[in-house]
C-alpha atoms as a PDB file:
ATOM      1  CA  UNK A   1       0.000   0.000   0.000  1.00  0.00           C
ATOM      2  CA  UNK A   2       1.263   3.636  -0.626  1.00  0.00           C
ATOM      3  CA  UNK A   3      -0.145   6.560   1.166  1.00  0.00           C
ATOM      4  CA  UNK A   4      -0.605  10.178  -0.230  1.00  0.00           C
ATOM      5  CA  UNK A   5       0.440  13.138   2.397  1.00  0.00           C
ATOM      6  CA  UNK A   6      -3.490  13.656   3.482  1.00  0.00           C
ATOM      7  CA  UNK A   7      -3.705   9.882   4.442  1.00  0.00           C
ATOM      8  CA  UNK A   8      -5.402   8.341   1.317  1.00  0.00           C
ATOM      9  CA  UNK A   9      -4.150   4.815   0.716  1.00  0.00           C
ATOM     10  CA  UNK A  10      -3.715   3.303  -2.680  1.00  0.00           C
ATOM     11  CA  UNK A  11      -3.757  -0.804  -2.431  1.00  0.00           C
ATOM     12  CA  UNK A  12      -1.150  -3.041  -4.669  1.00  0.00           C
ATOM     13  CA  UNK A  13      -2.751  -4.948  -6.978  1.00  0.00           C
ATOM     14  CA  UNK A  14      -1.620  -8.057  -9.089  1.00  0.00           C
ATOM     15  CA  UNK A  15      -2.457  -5.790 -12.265  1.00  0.00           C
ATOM     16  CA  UNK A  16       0.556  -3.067 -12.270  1.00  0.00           C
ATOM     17  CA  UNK A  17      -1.451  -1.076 -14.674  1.00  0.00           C
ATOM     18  CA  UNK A  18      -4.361  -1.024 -12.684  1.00  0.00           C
ATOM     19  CA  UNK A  19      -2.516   0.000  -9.893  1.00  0.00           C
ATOM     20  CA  UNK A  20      -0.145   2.625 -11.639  1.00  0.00           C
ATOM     21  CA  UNK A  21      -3.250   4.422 -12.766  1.00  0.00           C
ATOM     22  CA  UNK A  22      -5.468   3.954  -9.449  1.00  0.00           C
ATOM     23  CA  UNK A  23      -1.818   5.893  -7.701  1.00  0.00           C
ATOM     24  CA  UNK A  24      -2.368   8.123 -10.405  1.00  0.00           C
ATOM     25  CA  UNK A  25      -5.893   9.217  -9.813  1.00  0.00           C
ATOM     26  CA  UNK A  26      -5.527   9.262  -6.518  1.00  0.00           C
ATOM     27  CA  UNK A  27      -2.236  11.855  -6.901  1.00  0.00           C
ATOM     28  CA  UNK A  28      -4.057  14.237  -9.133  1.00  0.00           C
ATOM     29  CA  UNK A  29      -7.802  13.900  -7.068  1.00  0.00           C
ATOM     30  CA  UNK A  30      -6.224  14.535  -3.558  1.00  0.00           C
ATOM     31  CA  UNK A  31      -4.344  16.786  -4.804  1.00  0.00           C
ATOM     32  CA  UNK A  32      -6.566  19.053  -6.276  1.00  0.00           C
ATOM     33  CA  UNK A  33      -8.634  18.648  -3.474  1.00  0.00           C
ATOM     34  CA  UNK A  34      -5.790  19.909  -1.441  1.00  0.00           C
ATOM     35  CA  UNK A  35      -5.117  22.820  -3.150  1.00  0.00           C
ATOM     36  CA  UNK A  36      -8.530  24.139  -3.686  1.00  0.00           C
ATOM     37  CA  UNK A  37      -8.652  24.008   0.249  1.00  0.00           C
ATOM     38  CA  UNK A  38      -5.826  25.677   0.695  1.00  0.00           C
ATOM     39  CA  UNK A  39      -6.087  28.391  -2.126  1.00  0.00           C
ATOM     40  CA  UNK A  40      -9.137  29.569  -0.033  1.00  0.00           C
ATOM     41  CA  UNK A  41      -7.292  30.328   3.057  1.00  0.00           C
ATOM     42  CA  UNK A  42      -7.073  33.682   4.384  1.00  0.00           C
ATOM     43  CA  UNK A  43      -3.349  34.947   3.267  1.00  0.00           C
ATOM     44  CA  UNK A  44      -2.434  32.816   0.794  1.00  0.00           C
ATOM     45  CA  UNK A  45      -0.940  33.985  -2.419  1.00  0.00           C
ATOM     46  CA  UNK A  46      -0.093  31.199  -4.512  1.00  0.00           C
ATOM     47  CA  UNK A  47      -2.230  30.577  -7.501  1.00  0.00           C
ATOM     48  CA  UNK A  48      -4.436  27.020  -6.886  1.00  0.00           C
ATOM     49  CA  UNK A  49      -2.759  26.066  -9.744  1.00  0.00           C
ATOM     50  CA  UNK A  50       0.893  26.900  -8.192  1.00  0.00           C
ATOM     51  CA  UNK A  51      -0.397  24.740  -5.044  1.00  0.00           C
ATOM     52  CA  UNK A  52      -1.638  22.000  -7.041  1.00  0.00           C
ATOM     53  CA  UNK A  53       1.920  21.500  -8.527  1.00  0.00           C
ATOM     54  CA  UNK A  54       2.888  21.648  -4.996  1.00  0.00           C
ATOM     55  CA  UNK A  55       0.955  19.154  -3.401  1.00  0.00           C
ATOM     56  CA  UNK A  56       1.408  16.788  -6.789  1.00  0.00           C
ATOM     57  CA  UNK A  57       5.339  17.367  -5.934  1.00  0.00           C
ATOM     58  CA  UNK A  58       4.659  16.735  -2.339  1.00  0.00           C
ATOM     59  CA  UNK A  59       3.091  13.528  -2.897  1.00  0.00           C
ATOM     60  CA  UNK A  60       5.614  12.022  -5.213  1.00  0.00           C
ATOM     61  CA  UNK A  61       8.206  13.025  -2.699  1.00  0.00           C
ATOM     62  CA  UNK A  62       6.101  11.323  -0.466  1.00  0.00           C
ATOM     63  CA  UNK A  63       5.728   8.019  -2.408  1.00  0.00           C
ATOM     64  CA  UNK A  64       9.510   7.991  -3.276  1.00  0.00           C
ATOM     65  CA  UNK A  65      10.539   8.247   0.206  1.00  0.00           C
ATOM     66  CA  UNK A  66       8.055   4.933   0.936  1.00  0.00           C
ATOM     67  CA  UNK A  67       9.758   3.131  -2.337  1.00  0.00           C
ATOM     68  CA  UNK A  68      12.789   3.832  -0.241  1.00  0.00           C
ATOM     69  CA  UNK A  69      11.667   2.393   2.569  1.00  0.00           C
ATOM     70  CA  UNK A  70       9.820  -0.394   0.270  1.00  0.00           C
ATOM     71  CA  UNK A  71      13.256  -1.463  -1.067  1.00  0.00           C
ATOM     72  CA  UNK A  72      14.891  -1.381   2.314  1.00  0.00           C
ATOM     73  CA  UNK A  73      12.318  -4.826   3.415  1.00  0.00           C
ATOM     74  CA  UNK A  74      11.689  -6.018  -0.539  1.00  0.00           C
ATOM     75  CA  UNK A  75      14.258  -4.727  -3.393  1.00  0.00           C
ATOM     76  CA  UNK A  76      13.097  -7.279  -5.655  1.00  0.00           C
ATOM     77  CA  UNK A  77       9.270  -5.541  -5.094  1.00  0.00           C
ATOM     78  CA  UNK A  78      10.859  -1.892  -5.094  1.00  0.00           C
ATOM     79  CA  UNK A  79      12.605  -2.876  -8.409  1.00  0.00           C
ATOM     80  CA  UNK A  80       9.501  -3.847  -9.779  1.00  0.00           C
ATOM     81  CA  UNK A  81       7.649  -1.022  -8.640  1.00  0.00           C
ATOM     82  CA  UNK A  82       9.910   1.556 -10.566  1.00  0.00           C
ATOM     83  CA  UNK A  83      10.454  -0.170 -13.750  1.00  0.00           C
ATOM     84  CA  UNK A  84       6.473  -0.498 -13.716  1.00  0.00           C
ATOM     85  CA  UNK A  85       6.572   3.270 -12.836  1.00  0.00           C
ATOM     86  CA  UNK A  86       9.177   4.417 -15.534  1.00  0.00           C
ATOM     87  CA  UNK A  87       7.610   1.962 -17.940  1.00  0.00           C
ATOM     88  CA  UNK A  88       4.171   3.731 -17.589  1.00  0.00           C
ATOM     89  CA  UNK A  89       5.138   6.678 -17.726  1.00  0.00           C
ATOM     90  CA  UNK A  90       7.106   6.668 -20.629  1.00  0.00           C
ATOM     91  CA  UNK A  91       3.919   4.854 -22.725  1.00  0.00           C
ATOM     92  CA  UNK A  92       1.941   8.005 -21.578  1.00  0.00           C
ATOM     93  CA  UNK A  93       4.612  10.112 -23.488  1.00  0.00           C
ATOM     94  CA  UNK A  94       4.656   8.367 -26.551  1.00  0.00           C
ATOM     95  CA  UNK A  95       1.462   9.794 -27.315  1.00  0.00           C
ATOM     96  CA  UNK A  96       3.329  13.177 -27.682  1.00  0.00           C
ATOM     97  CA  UNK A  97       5.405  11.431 -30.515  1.00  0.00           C
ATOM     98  CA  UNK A  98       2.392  10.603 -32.593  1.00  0.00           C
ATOM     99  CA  UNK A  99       4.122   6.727 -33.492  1.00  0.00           C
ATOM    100  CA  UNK A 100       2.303   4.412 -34.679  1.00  0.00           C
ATOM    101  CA  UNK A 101       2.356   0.919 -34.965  1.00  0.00           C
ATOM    102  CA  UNK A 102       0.676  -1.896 -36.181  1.00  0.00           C
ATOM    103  CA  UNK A 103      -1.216  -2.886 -33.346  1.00  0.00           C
ATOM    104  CA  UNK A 104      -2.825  -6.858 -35.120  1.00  0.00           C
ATOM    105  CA  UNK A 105      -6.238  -5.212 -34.188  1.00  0.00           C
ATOM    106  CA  UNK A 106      -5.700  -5.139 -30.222  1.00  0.00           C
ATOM    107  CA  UNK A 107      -6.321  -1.722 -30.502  1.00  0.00           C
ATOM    108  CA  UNK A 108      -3.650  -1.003 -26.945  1.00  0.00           C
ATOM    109  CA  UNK A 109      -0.713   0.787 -26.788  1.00  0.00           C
ATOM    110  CA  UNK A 110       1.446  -2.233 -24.810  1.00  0.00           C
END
């Protein structure tokens, strides 16, 4: 399980995909959340959208500093974890390179 600053918990799953984008929802919905709150404080100056940025930084400071701690009890796992990571996110980039492949009518990306 990895935790987001506010508390939310995101459960492993055997699906790595499923799980990369549940971590990823999660990220992006508390963290909005987040920010929205604390744009609306008395005082504040940052933009919600500066604080959003913040609080997605925050939380993948957050989850890299529990990978840490992952890979101190389970490298194998941590390994696993960050290649899935890295992996993912570099699939969600390619759609920036407009490549195309023949995909034998499976119509996914991987």
């Amino acid at each position: 399980m990895i935790k987001l600053i506010n508390g939310t918990t995101v459960e492993y799953t055997d699906d790595f995909d499923r799980f990369f984008q549940n971590l990823l929802d999660a990220v992006i919905q508390e963290s909005r959340i987040s920010a929205k709150n604390k744009s609306s404080l008395a005082g504040e100056t940052k933009s919600e959208r500066e604080l959003f940025l913040q609080e997605i930084m925050d939380n993948c400071i957050f989850i890299t500093y529990q990978l840490f701690n992952i890979y101190k009890e389970n490298e194998k796992f941590s390994q696993f974890i960050v290649t899935g990571f890295i992996f993912n996110s570099v699939i969600i980039a390619l759609r920036e390179y407009n490549i195309s492949f023949p995909d034998d009518g499976a119509n996914i990306v991987h």
